[in-house]
PDB file of N, CA and C in Angstrom:
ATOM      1  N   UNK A   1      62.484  79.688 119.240  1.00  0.00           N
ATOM      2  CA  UNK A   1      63.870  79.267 119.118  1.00  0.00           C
ATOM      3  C   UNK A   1      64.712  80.037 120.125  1.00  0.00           C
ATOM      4  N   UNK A   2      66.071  79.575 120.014  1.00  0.00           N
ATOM      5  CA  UNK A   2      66.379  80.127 121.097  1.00  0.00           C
ATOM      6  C   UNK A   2      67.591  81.103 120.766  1.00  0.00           C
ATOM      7  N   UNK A   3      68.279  82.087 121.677  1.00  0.00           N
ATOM      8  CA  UNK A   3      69.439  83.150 121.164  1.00  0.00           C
ATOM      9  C   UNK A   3      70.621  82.486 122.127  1.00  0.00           C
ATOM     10  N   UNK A   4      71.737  82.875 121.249  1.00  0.00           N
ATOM     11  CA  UNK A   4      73.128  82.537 122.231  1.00  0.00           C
ATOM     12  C   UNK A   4      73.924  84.092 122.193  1.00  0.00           C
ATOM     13  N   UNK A   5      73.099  84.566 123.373  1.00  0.00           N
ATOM     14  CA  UNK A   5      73.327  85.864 123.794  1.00  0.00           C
ATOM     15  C   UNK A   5      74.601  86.026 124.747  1.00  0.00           C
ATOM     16  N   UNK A   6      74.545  85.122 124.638  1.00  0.00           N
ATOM     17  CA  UNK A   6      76.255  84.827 126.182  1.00  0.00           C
ATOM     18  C   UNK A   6      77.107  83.296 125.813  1.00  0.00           C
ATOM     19  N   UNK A   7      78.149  83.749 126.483  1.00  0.00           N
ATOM     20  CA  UNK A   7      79.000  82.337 125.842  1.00  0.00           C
ATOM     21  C   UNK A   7      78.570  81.375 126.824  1.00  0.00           C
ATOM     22  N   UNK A   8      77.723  81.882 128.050  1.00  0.00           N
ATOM     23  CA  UNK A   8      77.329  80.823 129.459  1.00  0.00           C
ATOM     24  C   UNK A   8      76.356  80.036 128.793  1.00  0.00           C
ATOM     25  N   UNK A   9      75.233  80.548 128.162  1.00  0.00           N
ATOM     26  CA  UNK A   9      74.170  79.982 127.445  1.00  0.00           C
ATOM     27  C   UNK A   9      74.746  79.158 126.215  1.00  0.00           C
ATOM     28  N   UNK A  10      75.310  79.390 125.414  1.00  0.00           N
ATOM     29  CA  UNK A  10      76.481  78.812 124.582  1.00  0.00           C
ATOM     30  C   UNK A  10      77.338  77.773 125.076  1.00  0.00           C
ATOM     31  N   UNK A  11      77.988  77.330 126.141  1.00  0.00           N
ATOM     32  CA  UNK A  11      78.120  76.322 126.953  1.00  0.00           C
ATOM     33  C   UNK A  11      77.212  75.142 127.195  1.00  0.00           C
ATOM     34  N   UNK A  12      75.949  75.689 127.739  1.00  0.00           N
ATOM     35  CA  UNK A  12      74.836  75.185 128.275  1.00  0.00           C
ATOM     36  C   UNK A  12      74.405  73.999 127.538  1.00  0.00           C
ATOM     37  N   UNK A  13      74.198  74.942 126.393  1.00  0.00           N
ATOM     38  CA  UNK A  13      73.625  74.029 125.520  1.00  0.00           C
ATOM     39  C   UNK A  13      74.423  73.254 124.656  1.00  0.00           C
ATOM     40  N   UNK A  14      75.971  73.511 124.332  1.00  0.00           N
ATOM     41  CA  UNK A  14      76.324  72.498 124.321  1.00  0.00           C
ATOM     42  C   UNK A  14      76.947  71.367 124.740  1.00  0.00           C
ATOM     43  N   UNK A  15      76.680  71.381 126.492  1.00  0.00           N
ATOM     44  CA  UNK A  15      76.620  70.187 127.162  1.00  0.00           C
ATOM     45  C   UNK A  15      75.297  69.757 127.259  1.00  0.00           C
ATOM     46  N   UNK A  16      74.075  70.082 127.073  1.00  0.00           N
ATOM     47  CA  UNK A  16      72.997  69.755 127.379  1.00  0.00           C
ATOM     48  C   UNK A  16      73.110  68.507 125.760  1.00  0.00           C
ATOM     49  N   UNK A  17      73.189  69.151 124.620  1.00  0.00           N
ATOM     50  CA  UNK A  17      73.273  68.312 123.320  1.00  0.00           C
ATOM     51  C   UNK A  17      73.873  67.199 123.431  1.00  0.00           C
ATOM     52  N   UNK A  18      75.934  67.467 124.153  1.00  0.00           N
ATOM     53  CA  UNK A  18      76.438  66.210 124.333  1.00  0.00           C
ATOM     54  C   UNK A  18      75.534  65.317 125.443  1.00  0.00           C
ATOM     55  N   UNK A  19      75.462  65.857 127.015  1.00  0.00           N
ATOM     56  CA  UNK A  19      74.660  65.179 127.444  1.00  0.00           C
ATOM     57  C   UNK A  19      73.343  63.856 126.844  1.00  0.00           C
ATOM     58  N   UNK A  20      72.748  64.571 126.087  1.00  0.00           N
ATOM     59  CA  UNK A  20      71.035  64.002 125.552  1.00  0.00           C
ATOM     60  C   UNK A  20      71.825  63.050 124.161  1.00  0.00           C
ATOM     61  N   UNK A  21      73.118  62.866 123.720  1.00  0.00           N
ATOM     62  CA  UNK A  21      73.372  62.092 122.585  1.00  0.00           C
ATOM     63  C   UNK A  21      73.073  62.552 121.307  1.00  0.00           C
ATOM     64  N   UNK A  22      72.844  64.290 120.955  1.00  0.00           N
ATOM     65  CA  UNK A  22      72.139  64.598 120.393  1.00  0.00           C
ATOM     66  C   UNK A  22      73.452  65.659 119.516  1.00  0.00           C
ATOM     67  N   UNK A  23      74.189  65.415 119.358  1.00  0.00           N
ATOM     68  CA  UNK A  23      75.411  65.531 118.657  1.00  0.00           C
ATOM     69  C   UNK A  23      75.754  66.048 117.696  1.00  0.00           C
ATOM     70  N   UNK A  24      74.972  64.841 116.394  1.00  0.00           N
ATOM     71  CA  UNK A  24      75.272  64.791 115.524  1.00  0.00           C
ATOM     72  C   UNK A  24      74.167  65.616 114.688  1.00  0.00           C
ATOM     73  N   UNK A  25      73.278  65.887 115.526  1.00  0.00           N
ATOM     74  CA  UNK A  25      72.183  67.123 114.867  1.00  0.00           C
ATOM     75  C   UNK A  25      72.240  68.416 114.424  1.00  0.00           C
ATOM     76  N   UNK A  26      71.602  69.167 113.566  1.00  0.00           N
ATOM     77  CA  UNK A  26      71.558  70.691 114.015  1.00  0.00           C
ATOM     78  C   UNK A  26      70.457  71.357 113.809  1.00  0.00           C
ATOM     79  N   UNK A  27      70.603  72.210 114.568  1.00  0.00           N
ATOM     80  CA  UNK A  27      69.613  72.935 115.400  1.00  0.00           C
ATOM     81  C   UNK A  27      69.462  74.297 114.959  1.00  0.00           C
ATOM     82  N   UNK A  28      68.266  74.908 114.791  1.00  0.00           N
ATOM     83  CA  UNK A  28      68.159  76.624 114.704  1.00  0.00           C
ATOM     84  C   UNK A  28      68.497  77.283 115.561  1.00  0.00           C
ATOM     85  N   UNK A  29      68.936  78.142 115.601  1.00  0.00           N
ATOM     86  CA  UNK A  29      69.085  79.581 116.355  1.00  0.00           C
ATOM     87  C   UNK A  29      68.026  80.841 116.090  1.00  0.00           C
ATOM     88  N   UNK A  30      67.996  81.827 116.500  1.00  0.00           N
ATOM     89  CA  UNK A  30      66.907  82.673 116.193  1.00  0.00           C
ATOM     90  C   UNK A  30      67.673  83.795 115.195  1.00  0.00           C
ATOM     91  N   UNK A  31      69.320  83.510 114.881  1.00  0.00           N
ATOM     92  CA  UNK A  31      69.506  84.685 114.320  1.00  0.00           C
ATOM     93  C   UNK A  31      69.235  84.753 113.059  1.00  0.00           C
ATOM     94  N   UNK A  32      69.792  86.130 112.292  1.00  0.00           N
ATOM     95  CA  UNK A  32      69.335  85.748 111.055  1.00  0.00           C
ATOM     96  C   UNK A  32      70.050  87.293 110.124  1.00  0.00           C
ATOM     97  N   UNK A  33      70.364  87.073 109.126  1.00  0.00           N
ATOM     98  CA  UNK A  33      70.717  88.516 108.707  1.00  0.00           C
ATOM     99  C   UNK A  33      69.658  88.842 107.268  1.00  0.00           C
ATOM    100  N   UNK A  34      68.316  88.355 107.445  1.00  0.00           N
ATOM    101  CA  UNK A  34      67.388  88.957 106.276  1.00  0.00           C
ATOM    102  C   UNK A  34      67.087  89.974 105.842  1.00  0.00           C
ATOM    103  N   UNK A  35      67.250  90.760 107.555  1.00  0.00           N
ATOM    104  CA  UNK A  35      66.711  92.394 107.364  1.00  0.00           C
ATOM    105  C   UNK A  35      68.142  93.464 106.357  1.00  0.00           C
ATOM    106  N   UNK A  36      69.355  93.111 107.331  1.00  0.00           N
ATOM    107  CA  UNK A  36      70.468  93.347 106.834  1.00  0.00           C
ATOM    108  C   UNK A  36      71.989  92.536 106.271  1.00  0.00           C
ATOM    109  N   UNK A  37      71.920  92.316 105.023  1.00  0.00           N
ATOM    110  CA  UNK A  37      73.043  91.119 104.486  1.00  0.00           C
ATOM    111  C   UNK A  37      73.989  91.477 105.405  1.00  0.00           C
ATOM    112  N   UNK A  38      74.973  90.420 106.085  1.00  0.00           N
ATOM    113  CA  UNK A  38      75.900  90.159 106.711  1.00  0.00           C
ATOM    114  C   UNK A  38      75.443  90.809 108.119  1.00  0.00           C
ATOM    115  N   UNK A  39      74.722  91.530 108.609  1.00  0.00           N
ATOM    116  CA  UNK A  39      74.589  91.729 109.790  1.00  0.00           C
ATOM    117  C   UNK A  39      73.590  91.203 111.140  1.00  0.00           C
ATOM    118  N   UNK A  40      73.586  90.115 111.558  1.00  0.00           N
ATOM    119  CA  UNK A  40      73.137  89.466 111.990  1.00  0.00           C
ATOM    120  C   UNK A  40      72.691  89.179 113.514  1.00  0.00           C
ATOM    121  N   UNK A  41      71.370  89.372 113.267  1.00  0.00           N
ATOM    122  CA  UNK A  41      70.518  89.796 114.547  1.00  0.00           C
ATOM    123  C   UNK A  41      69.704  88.418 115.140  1.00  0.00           C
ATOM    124  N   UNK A  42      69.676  88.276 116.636  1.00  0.00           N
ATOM    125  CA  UNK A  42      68.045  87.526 117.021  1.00  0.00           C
ATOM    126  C   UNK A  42      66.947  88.789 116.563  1.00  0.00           C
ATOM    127  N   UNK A  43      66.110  87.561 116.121  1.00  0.00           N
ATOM    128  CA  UNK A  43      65.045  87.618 116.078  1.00  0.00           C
ATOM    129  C   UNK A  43      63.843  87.897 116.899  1.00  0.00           C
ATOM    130  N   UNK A  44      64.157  87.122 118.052  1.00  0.00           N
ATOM    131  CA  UNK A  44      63.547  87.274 119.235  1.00  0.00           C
ATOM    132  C   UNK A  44      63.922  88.707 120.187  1.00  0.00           C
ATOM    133  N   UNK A  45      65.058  89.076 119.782  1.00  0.00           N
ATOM    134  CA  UNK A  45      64.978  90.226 120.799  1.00  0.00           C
ATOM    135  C   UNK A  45      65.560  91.659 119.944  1.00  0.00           C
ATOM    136  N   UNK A  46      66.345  91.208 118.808  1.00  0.00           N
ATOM    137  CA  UNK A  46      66.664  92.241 118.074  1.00  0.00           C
ATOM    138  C   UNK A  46      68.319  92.380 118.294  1.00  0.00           C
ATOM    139  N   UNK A  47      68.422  91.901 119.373  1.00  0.00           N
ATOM    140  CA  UNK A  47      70.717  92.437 119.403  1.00  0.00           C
ATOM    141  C   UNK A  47      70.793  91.568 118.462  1.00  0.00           C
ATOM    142  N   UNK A  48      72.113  91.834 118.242  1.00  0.00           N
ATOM    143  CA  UNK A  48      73.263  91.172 117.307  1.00  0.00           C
ATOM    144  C   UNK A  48      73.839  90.166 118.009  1.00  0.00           C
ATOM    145  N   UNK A  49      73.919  89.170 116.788  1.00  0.00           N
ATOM    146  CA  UNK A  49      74.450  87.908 117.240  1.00  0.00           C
ATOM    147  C   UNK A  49      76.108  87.946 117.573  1.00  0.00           C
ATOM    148  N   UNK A  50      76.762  87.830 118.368  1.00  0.00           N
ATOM    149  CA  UNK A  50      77.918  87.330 118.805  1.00  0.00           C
ATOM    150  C   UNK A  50      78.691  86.973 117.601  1.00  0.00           C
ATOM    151  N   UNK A  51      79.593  87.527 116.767  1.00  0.00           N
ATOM    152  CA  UNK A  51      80.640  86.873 116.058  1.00  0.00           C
ATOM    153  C   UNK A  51      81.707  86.557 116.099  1.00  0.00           C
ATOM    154  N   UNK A  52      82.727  85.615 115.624  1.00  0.00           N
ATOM    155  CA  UNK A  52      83.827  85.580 115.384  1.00  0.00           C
ATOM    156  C   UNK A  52      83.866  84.434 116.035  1.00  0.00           C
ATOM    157  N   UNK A  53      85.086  84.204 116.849  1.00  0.00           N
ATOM    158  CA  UNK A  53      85.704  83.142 117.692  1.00  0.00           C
ATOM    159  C   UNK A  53      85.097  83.515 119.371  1.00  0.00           C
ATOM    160  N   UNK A  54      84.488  83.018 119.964  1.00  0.00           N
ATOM    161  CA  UNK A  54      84.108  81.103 120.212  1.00  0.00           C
ATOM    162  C   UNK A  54      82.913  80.505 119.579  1.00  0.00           C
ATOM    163  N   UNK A  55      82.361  81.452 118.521  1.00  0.00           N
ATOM    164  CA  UNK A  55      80.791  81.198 118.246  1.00  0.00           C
ATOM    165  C   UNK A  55      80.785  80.317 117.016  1.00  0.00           C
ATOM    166  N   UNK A  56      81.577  80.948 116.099  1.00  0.00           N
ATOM    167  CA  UNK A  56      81.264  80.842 114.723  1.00  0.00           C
ATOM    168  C   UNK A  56      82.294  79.670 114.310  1.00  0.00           C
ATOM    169  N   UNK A  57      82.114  78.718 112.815  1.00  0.00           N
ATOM    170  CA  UNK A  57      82.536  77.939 112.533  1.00  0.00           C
ATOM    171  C   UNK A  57      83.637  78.190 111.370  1.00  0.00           C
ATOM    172  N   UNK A  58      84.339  77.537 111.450  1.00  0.00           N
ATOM    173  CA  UNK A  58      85.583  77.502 110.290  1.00  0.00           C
ATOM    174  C   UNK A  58      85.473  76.819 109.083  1.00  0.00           C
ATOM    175  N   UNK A  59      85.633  77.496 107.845  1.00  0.00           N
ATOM    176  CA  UNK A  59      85.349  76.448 106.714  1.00  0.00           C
ATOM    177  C   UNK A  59      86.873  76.257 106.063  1.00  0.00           C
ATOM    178  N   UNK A  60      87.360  75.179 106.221  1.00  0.00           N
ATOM    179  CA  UNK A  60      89.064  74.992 105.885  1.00  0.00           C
ATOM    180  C   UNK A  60      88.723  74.443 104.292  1.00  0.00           C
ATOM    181  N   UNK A  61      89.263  74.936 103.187  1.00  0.00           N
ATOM    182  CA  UNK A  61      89.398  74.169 101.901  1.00  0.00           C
ATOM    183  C   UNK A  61      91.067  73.475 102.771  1.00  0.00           C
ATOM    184  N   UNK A  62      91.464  73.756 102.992  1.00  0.00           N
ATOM    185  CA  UNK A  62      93.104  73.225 102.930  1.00  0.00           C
ATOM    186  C   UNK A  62      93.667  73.661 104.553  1.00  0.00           C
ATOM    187  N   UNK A  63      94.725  73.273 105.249  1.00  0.00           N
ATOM    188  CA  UNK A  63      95.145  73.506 106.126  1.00  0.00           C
ATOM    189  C   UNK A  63      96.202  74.842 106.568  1.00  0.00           C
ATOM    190  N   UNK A  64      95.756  75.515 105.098  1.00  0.00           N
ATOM    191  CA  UNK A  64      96.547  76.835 104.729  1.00  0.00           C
ATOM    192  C   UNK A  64      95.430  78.062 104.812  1.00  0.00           C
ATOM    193  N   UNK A  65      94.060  77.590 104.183  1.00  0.00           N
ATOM    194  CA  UNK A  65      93.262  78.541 103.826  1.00  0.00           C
ATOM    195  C   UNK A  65      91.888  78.236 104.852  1.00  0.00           C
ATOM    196  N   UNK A  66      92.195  78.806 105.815  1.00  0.00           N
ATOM    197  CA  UNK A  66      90.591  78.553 106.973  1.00  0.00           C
ATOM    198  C   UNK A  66      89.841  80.197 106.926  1.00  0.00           C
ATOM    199  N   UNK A  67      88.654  80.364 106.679  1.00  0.00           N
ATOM    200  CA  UNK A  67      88.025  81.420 106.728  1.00  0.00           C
ATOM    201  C   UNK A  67      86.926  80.976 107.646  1.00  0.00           C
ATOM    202  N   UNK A  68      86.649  82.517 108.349  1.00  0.00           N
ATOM    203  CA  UNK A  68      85.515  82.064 109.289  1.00  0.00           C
ATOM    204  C   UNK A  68      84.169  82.423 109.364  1.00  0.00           C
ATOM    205  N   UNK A  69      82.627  81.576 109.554  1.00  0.00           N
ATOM    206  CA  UNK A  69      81.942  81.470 108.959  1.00  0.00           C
ATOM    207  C   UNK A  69      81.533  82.980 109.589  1.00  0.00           C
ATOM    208  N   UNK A  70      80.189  83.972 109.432  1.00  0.00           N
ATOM    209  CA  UNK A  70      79.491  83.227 108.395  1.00  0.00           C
ATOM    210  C   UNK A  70      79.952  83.771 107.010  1.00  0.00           C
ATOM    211  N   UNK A  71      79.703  82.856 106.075  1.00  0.00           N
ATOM    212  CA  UNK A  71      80.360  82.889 104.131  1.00  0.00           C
ATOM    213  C   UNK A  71      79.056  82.465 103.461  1.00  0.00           C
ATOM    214  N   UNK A  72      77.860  82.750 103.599  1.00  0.00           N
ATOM    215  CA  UNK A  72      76.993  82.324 102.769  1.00  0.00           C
ATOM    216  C   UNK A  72      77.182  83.655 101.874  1.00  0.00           C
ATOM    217  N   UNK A  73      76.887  84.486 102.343  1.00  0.00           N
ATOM    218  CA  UNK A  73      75.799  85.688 101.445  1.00  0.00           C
ATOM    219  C   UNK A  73      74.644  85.922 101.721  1.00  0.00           C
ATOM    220  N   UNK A  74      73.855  86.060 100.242  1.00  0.00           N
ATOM    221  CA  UNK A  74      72.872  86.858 100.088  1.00  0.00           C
ATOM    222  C   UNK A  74      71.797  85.163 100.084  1.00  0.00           C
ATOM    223  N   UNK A  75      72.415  84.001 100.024  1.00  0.00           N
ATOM    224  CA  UNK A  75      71.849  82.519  99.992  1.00  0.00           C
ATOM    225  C   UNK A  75      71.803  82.447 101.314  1.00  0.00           C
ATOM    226  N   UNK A  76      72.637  82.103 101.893  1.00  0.00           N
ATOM    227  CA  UNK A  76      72.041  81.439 103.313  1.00  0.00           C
ATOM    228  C   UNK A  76      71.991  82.600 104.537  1.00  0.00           C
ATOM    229  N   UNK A  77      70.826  82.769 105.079  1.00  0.00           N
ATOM    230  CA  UNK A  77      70.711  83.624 105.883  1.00  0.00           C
ATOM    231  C   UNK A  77      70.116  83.363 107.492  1.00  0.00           C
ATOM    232  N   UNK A  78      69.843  82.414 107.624  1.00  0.00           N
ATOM    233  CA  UNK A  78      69.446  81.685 108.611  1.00  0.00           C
ATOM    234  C   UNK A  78      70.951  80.950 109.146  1.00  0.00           C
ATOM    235  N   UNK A  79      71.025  81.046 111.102  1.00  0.00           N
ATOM    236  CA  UNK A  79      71.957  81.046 112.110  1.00  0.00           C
ATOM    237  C   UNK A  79      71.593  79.083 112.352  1.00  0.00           C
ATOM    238  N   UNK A  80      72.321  78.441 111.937  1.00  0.00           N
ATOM    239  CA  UNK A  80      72.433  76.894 112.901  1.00  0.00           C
ATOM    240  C   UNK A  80      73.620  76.551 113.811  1.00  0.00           C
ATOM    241  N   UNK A  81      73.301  75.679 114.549  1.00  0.00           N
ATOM    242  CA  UNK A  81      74.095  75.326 114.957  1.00  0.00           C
ATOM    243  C   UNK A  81      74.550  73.603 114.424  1.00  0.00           C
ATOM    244  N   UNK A  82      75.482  73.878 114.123  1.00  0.00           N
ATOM    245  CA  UNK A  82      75.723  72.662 113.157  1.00  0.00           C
ATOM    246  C   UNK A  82      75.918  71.684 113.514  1.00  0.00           C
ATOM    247  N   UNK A  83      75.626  70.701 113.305  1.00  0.00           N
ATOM    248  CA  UNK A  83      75.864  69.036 113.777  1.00  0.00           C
ATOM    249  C   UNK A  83      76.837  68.980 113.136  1.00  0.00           C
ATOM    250  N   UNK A  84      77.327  68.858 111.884  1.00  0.00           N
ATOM    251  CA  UNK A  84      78.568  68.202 111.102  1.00  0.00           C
ATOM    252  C   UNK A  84      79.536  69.596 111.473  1.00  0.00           C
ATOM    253  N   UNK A  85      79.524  70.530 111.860  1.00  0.00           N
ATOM    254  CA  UNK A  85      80.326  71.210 112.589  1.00  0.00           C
ATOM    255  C   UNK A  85      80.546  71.355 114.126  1.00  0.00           C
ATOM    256  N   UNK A  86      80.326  70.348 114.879  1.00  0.00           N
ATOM    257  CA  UNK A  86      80.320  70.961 116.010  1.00  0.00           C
ATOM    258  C   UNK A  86      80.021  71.113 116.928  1.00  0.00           C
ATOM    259  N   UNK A  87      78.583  72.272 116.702  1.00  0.00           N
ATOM    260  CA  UNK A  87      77.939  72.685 117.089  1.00  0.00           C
ATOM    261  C   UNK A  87      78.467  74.032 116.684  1.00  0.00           C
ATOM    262  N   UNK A  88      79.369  74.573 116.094  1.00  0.00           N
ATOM    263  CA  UNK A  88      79.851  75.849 116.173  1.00  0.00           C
ATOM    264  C   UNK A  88      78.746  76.458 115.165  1.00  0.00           C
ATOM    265  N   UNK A  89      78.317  77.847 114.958  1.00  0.00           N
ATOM    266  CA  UNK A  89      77.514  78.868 114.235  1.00  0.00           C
ATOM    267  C   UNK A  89      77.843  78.461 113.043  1.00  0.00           C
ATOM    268  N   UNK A  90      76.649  78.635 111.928  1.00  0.00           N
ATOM    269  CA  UNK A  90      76.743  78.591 110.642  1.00  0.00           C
ATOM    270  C   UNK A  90      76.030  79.121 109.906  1.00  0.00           C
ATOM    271  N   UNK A  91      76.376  79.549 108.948  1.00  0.00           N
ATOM    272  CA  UNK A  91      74.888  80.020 108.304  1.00  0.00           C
ATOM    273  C   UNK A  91      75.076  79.665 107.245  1.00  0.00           C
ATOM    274  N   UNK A  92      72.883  79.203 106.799  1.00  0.00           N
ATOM    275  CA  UNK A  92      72.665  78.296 106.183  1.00  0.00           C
ATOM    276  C   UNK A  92      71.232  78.576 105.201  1.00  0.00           C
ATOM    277  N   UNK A  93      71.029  78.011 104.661  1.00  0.00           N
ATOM    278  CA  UNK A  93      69.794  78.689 103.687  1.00  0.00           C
ATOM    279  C   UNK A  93      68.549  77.776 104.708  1.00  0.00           C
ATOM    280  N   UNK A  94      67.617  79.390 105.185  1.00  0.00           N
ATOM    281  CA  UNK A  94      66.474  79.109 105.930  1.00  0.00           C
ATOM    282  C   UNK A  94      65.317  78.020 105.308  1.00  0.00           C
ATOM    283  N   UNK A  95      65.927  77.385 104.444  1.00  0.00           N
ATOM    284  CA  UNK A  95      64.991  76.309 103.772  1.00  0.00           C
ATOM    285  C   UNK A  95      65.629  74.896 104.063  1.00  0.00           C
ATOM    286  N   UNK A  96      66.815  75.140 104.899  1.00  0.00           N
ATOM    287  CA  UNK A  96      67.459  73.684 105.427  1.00  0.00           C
ATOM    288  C   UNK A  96      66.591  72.870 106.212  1.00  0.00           C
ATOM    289  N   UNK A  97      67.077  72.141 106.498  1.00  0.00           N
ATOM    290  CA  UNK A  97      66.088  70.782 107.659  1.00  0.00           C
ATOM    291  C   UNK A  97      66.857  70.988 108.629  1.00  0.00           C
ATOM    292  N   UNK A  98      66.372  71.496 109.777  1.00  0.00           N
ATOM    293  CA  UNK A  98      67.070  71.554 111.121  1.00  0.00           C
ATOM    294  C   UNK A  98      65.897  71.176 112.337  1.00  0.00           C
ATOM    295  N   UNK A  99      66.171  70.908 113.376  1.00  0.00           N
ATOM    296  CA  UNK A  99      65.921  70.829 115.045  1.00  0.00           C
ATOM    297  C   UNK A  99      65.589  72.196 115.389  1.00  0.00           C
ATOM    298  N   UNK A 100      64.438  72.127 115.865  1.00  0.00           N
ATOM    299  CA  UNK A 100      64.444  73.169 117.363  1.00  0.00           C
ATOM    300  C   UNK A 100      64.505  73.236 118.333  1.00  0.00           C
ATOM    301  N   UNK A 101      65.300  74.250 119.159  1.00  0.00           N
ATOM    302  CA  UNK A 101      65.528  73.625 121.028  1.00  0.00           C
ATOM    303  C   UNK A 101      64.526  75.406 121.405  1.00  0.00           C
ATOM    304  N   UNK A 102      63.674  74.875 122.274  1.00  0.00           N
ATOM    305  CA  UNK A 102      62.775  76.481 122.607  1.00  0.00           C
ATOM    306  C   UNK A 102      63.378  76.717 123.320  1.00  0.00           C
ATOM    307  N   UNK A 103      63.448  77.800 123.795  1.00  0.00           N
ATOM    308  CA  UNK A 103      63.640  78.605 125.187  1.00  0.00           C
ATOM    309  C   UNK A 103      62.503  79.503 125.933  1.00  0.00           C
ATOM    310  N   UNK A 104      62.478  79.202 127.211  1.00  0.00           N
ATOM    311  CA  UNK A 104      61.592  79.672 128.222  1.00  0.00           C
ATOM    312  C   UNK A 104      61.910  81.019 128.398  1.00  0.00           C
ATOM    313  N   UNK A 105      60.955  81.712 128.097  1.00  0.00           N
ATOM    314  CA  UNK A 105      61.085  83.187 128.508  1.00  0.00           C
ATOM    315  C   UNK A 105      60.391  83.551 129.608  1.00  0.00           C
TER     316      UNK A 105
END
């Protein structure tokens, strides 16, 4: 799987998604916070995933109350990139149905 270690790579891929029509999907990431709740690492290399704003997704109950993801907990611990969001970061319980995009090392 692959890491969004830079906002260039983070770009990339999501013109490569709009490009391919592939949109409305979502996709794994390699991060994950299993080892440590809320702190969230690749997998593949061990840094910390990028948080906050331009990465991560917004969950609005109301146009008053937007908090920003990730809000699972100790349930969802696995990094997507969300189709019904976006593409923006989410986290999600590692037992979801998602896409994989590899990356060439």
């Amino acid at each position: 799987m692959f890491n969004l270690d830079s906002l260039s790579i983070y770009s990339y891929i999501l013109d490569y998604l709009k490009v391919k029509g592939l949109s409305k999907y979502s996709f794994w990431t390699d991060g994950s916070d299993q080892v440590i709740e809320g702190h969230f690492f690749h997998t593949n290399t061990g840094n910390p995933v990028e948080m906050g704003t331009p990465f991560w997704a917004y969950d609005c109950t109301s146009q008053q109350e937007c908090q920003q993801e990730p809000l699972g907990g100790e349930q969802e611990n696995c990094v997507e990139l969300g189709g019904n969001r976006f593409h923006y970061l989410n986290d999600v319980s590692c037992n979801a149905y998602n896409y994989v995009i590899c990356q060439d090392y």
